[in-house]
PDB file of N, CA and C in Angstrom:
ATOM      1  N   UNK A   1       3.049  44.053  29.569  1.00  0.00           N
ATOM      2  CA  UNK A   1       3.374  42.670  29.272  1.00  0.00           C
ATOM      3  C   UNK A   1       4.479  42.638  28.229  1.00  0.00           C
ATOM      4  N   UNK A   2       5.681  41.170  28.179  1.00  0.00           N
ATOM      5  CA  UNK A   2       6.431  41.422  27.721  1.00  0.00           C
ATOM      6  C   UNK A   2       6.728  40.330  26.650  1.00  0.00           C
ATOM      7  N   UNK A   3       6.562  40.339  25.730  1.00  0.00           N
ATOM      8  CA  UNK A   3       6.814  39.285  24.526  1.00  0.00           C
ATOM      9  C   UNK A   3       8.353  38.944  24.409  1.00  0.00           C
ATOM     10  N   UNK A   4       8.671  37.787  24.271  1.00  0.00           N
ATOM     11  CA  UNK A   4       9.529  37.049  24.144  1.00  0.00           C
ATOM     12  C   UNK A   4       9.732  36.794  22.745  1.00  0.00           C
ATOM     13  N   UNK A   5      10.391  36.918  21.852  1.00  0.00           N
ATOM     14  CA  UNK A   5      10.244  36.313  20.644  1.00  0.00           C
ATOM     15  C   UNK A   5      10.832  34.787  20.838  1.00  0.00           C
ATOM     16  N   UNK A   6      10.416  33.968  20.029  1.00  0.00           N
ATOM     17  CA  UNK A   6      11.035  32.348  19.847  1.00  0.00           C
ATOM     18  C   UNK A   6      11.677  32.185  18.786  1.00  0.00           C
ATOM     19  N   UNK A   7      12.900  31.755  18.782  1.00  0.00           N
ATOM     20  CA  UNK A   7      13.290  31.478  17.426  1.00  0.00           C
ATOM     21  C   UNK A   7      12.811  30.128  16.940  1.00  0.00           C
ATOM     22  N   UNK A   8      12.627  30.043  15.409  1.00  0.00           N
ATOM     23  CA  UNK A   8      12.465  28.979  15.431  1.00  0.00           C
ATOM     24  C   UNK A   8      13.317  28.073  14.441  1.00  0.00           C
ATOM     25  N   UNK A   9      13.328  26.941  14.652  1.00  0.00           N
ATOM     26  CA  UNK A   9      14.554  26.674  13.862  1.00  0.00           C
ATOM     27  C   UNK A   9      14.283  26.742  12.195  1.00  0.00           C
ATOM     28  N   UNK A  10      14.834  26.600  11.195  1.00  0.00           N
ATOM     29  CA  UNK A  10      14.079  26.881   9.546  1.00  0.00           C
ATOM     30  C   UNK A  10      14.687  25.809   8.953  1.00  0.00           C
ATOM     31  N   UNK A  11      13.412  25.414   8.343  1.00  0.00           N
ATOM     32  CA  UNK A  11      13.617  24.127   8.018  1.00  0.00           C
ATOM     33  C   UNK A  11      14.599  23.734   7.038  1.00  0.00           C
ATOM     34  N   UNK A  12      14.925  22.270   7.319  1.00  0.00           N
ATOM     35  CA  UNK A  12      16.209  22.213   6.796  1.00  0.00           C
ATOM     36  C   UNK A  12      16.000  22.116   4.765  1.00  0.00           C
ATOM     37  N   UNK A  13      17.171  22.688   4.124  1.00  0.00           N
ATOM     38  CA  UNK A  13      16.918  23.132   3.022  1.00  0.00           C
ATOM     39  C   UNK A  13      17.008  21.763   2.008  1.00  0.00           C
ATOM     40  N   UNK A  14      16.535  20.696   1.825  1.00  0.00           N
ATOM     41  CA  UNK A  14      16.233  20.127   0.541  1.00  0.00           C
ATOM     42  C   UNK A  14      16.990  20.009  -0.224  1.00  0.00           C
ATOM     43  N   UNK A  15      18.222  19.438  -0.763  1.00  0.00           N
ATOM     44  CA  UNK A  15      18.828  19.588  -2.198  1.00  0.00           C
ATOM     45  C   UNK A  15      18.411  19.176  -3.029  1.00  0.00           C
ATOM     46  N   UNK A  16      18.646  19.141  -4.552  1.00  0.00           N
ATOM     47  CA  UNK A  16      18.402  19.001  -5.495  1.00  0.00           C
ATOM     48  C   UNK A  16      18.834  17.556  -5.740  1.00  0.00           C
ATOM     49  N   UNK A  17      19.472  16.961  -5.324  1.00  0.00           N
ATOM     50  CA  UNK A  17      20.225  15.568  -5.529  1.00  0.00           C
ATOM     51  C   UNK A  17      19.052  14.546  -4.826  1.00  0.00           C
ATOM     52  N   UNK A  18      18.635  14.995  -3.675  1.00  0.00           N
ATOM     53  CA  UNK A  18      17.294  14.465  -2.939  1.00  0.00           C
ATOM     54  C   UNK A  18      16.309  14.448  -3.453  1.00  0.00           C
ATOM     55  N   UNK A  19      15.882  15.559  -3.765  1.00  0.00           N
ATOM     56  CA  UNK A  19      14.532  15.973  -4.721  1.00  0.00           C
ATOM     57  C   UNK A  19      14.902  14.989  -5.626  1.00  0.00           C
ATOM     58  N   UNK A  20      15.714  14.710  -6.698  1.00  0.00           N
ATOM     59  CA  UNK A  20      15.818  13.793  -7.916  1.00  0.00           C
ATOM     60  C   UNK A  20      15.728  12.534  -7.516  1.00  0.00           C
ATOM     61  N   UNK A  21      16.060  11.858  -6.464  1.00  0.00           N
ATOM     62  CA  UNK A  21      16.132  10.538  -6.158  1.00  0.00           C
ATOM     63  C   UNK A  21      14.982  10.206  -5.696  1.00  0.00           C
ATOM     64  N   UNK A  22      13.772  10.999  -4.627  1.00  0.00           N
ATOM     65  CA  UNK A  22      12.921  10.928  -4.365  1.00  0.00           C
ATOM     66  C   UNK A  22      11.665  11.072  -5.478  1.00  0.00           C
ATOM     67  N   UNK A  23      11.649  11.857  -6.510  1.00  0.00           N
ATOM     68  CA  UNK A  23      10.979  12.009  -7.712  1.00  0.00           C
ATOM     69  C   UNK A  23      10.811  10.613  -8.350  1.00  0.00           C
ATOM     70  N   UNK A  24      11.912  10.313  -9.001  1.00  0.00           N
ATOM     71  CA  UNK A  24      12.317   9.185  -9.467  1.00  0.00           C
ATOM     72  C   UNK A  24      12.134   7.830  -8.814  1.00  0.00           C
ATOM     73  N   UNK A  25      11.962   7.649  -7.680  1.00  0.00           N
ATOM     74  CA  UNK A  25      11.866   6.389  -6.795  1.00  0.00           C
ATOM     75  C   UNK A  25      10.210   6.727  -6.514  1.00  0.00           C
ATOM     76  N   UNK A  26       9.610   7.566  -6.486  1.00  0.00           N
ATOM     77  CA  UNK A  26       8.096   7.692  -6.678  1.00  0.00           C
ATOM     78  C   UNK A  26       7.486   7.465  -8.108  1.00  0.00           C
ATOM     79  N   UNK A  27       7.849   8.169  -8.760  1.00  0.00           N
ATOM     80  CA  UNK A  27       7.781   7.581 -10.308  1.00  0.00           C
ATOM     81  C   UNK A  27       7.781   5.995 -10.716  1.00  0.00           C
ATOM     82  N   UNK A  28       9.254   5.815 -10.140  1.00  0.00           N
ATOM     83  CA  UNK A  28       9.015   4.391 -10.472  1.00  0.00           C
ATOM     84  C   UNK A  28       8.522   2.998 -10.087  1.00  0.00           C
ATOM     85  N   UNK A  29       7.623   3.595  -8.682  1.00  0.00           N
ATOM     86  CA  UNK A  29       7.637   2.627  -8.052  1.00  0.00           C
ATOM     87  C   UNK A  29       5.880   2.981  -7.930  1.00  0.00           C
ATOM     88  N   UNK A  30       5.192   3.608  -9.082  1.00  0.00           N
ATOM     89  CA  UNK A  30       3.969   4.042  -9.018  1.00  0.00           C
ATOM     90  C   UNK A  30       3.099   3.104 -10.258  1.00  0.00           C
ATOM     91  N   UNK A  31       2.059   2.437  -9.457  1.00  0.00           N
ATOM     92  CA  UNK A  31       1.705   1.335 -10.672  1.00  0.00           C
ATOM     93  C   UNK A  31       1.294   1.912 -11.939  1.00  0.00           C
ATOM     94  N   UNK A  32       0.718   3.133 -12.349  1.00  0.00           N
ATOM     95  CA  UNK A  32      -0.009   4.041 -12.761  1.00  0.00           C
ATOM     96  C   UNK A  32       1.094   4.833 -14.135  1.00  0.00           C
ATOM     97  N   UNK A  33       2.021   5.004 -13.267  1.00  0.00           N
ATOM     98  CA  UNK A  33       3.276   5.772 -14.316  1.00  0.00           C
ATOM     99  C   UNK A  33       4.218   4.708 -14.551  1.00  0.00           C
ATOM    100  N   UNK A  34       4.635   3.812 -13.376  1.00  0.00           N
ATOM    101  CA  UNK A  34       5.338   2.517 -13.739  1.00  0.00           C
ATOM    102  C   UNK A  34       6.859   3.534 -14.572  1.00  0.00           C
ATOM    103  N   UNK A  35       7.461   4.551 -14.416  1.00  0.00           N
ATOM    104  CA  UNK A  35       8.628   5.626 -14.315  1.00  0.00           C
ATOM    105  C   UNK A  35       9.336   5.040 -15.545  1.00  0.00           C
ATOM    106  N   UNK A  36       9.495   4.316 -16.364  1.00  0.00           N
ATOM    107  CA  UNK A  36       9.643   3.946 -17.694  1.00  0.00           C
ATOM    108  C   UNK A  36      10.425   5.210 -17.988  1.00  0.00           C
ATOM    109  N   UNK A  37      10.100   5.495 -19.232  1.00  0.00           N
ATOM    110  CA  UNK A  37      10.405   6.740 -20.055  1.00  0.00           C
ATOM    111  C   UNK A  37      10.754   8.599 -19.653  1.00  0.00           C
ATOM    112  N   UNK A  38      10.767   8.408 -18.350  1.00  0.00           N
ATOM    113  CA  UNK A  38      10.536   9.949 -17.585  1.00  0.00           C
ATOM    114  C   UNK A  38      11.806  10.123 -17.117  1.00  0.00           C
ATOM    115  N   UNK A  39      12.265  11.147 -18.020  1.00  0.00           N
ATOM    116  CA  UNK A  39      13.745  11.835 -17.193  1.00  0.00           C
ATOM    117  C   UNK A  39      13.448  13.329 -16.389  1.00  0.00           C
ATOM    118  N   UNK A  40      14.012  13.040 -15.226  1.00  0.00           N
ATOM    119  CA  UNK A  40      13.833  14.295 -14.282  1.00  0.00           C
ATOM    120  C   UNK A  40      15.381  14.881 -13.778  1.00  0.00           C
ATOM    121  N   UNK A  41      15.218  16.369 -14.342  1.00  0.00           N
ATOM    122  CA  UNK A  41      15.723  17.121 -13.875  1.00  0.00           C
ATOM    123  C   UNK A  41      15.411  18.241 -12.985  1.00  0.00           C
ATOM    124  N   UNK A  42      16.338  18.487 -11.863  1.00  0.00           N
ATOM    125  CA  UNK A  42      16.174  19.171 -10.844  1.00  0.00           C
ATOM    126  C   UNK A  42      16.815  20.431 -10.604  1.00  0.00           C
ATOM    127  N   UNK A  43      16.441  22.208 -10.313  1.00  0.00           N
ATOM    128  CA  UNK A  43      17.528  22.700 -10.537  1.00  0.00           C
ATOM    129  C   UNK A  43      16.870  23.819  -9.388  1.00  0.00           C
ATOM    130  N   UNK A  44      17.335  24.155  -8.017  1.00  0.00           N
ATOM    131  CA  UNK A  44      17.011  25.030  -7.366  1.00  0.00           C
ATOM    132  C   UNK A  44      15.540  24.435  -6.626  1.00  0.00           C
ATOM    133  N   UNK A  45      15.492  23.524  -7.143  1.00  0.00           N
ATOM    134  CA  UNK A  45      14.014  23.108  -6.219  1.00  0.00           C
ATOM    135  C   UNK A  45      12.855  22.598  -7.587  1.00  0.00           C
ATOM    136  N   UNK A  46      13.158  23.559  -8.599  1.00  0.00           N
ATOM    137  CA  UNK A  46      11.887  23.037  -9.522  1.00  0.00           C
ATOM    138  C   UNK A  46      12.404  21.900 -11.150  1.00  0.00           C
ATOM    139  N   UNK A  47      11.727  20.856 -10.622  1.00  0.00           N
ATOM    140  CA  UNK A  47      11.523  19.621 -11.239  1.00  0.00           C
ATOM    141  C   UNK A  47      11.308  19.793 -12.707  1.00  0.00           C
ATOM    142  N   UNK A  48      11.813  19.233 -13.793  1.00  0.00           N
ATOM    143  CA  UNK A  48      11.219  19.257 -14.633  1.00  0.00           C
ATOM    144  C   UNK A  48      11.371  17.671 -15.207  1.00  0.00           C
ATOM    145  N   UNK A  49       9.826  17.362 -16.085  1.00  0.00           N
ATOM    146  CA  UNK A  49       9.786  15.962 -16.394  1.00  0.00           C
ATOM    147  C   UNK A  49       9.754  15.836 -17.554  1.00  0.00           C
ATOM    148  N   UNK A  50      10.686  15.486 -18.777  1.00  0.00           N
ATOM    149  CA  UNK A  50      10.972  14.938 -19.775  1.00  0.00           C
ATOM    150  C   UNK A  50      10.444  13.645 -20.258  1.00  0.00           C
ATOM    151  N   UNK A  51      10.532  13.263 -21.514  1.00  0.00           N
ATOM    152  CA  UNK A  51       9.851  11.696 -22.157  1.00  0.00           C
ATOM    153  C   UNK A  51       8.707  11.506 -22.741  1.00  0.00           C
ATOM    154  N   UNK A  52       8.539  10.348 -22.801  1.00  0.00           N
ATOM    155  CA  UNK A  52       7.246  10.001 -23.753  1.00  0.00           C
ATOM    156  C   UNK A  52       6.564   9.220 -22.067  1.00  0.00           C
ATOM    157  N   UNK A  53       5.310   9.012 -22.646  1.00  0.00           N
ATOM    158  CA  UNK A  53       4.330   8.722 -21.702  1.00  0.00           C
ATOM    159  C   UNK A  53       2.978   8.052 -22.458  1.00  0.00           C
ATOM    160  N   UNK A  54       2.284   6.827 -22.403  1.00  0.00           N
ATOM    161  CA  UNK A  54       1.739   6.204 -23.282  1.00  0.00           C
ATOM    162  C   UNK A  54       0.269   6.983 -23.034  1.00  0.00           C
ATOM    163  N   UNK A  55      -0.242   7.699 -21.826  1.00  0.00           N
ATOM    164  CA  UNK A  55      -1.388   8.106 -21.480  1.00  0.00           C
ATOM    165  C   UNK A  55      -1.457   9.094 -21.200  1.00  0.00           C
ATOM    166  N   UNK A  56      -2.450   9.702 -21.456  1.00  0.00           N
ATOM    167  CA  UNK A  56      -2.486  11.103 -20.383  1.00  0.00           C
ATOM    168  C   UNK A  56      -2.776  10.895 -18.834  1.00  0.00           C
ATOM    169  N   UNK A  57      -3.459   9.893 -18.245  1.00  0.00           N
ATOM    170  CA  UNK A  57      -3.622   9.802 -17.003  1.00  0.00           C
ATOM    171  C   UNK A  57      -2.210  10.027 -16.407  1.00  0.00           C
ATOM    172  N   UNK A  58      -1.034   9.503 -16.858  1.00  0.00           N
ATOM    173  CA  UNK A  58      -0.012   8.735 -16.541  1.00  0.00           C
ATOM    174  C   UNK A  58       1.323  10.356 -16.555  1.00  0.00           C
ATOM    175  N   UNK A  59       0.843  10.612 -17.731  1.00  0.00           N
ATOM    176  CA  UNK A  59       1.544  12.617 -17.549  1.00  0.00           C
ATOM    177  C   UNK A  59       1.164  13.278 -15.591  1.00  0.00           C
ATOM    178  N   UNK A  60      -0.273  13.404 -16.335  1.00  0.00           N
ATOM    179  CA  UNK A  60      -0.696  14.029 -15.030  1.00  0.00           C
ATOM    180  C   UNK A  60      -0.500  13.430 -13.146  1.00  0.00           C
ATOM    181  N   UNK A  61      -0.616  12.110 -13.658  1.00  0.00           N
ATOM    182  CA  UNK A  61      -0.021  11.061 -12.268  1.00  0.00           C
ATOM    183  C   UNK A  61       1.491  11.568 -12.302  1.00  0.00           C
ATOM    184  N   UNK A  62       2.207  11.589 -13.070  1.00  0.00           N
ATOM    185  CA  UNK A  62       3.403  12.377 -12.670  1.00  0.00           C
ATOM    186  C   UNK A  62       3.811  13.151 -12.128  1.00  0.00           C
ATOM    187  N   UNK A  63       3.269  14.285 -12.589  1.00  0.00           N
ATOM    188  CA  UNK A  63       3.150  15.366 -11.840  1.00  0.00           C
ATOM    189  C   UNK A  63       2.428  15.746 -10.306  1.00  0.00           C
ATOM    190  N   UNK A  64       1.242  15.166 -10.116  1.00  0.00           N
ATOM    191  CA  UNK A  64       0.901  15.416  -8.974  1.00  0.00           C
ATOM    192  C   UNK A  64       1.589  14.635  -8.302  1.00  0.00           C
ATOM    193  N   UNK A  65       2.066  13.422  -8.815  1.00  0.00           N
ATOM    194  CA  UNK A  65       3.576  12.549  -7.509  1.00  0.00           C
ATOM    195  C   UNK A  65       4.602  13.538  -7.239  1.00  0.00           C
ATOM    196  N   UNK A  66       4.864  14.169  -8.214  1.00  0.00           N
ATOM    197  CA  UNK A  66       6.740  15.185  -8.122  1.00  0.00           C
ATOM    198  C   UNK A  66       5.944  16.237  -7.485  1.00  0.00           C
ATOM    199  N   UNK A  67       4.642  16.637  -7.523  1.00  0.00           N
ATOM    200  CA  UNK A  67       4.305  17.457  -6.765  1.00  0.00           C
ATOM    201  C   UNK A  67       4.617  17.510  -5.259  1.00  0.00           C
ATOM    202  N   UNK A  68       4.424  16.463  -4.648  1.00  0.00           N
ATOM    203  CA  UNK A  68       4.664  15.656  -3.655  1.00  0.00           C
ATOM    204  C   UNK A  68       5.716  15.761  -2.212  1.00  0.00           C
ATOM    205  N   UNK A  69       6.484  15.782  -3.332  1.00  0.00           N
ATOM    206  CA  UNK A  69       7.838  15.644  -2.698  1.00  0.00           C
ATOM    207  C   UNK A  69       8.408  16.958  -1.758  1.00  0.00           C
ATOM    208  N   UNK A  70       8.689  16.419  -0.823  1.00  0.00           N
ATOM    209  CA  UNK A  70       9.298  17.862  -0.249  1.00  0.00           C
ATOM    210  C   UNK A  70      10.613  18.140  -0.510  1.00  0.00           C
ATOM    211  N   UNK A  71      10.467  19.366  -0.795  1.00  0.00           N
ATOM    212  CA  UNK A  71      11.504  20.240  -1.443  1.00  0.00           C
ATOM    213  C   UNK A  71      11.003  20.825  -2.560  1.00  0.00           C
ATOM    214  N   UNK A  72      10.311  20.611  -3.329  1.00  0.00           N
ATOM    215  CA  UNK A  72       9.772  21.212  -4.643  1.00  0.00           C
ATOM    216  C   UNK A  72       9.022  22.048  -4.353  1.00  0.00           C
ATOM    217  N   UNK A  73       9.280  23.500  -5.367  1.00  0.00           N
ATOM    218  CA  UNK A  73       8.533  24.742  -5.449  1.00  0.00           C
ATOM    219  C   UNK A  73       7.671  24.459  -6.666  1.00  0.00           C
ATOM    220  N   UNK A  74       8.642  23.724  -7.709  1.00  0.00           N
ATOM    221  CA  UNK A  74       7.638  23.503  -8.922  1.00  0.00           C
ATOM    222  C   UNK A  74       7.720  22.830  -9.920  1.00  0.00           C
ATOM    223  N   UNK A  75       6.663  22.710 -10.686  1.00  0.00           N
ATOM    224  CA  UNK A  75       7.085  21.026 -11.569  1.00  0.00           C
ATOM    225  C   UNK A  75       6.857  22.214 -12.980  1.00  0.00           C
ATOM    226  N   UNK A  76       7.822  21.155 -13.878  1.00  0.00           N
ATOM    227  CA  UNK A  76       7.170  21.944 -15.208  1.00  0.00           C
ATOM    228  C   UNK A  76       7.487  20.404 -15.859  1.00  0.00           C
ATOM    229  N   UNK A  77       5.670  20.185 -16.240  1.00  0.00           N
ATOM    230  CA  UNK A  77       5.672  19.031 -16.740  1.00  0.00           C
ATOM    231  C   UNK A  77       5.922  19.220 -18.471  1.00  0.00           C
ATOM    232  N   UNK A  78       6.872  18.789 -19.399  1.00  0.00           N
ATOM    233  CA  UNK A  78       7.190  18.409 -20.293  1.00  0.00           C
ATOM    234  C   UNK A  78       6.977  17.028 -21.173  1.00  0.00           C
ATOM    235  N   UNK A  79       6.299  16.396 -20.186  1.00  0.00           N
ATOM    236  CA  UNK A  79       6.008  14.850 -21.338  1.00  0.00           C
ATOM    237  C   UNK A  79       5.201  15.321 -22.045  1.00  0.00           C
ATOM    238  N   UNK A  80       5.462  13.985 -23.169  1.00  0.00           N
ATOM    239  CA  UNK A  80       4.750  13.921 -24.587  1.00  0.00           C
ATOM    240  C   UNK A  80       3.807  12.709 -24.311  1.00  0.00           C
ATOM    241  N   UNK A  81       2.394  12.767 -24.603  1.00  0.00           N
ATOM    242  CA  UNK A  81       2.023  11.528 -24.577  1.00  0.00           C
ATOM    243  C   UNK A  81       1.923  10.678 -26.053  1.00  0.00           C
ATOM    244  N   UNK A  82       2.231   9.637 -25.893  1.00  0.00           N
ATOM    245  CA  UNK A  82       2.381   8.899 -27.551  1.00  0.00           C
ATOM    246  C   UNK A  82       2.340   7.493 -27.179  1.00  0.00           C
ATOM    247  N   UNK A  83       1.023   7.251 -27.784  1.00  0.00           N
ATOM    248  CA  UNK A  83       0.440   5.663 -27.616  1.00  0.00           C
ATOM    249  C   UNK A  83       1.840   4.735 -28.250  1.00  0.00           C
ATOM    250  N   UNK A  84       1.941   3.590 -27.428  1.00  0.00           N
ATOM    251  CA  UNK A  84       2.630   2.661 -28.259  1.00  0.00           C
ATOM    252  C   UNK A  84       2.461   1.786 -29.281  1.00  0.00           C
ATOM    253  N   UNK A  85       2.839   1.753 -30.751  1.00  0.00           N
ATOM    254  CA  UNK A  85       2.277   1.136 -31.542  1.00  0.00           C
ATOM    255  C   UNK A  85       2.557  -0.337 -31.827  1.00  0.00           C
ATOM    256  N   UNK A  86       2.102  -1.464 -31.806  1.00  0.00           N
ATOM    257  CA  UNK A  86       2.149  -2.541 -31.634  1.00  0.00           C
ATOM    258  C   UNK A  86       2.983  -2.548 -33.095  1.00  0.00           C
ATOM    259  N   UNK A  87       4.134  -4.223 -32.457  1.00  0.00           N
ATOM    260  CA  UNK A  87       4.748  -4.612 -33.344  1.00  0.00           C
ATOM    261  C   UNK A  87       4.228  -5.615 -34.672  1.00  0.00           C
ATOM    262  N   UNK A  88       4.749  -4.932 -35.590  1.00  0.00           N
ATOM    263  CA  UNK A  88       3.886  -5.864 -36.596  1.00  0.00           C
ATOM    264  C   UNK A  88       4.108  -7.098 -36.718  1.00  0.00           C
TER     265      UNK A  88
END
């Protein structure tokens, strides 16, 4: 018997300009993180998320969103969380 190999086609490669717009338009359009304060940079595929962040729920909702996205190998989450202090 005689095997055929198949090629198959490989999937198409993701840029970094995509990955950032898609990050960012999930971020901000997430009631939870509400994308405020979060700067994302993109470099080879892995994400990184910058800023302040009023919660910790709201760090970690970040990340598992940029997780998300196709094209990303990996997030390196960098927020700070820091309650906002009311104006006197």
């Amino acid at each position: 018997m005689m095997l055929v190999g198949v090629a198959l086609p490989r999937p198409k490669e993701v840029s970094d300009d995509e990955i950032h717009d898609k990050v960012r338009l999930r971020l901000t359009s997430d009631a939870v993180v509400k994308g405020g304060g979060i700067d994302v940079d993109v470099k080879d595929g892995v994400v990184t998320l910058h800023g302040t962040v009023e919660l910790e729920k709201q760090k970690t909702r970040a990340e598992k969103l940029a997780k998300k996205v196709s094209g990303v190998k990996k997030v390196n989450n960098e927020l700070k969380v820091a309650p906002r202090t009311a104006a006197p």
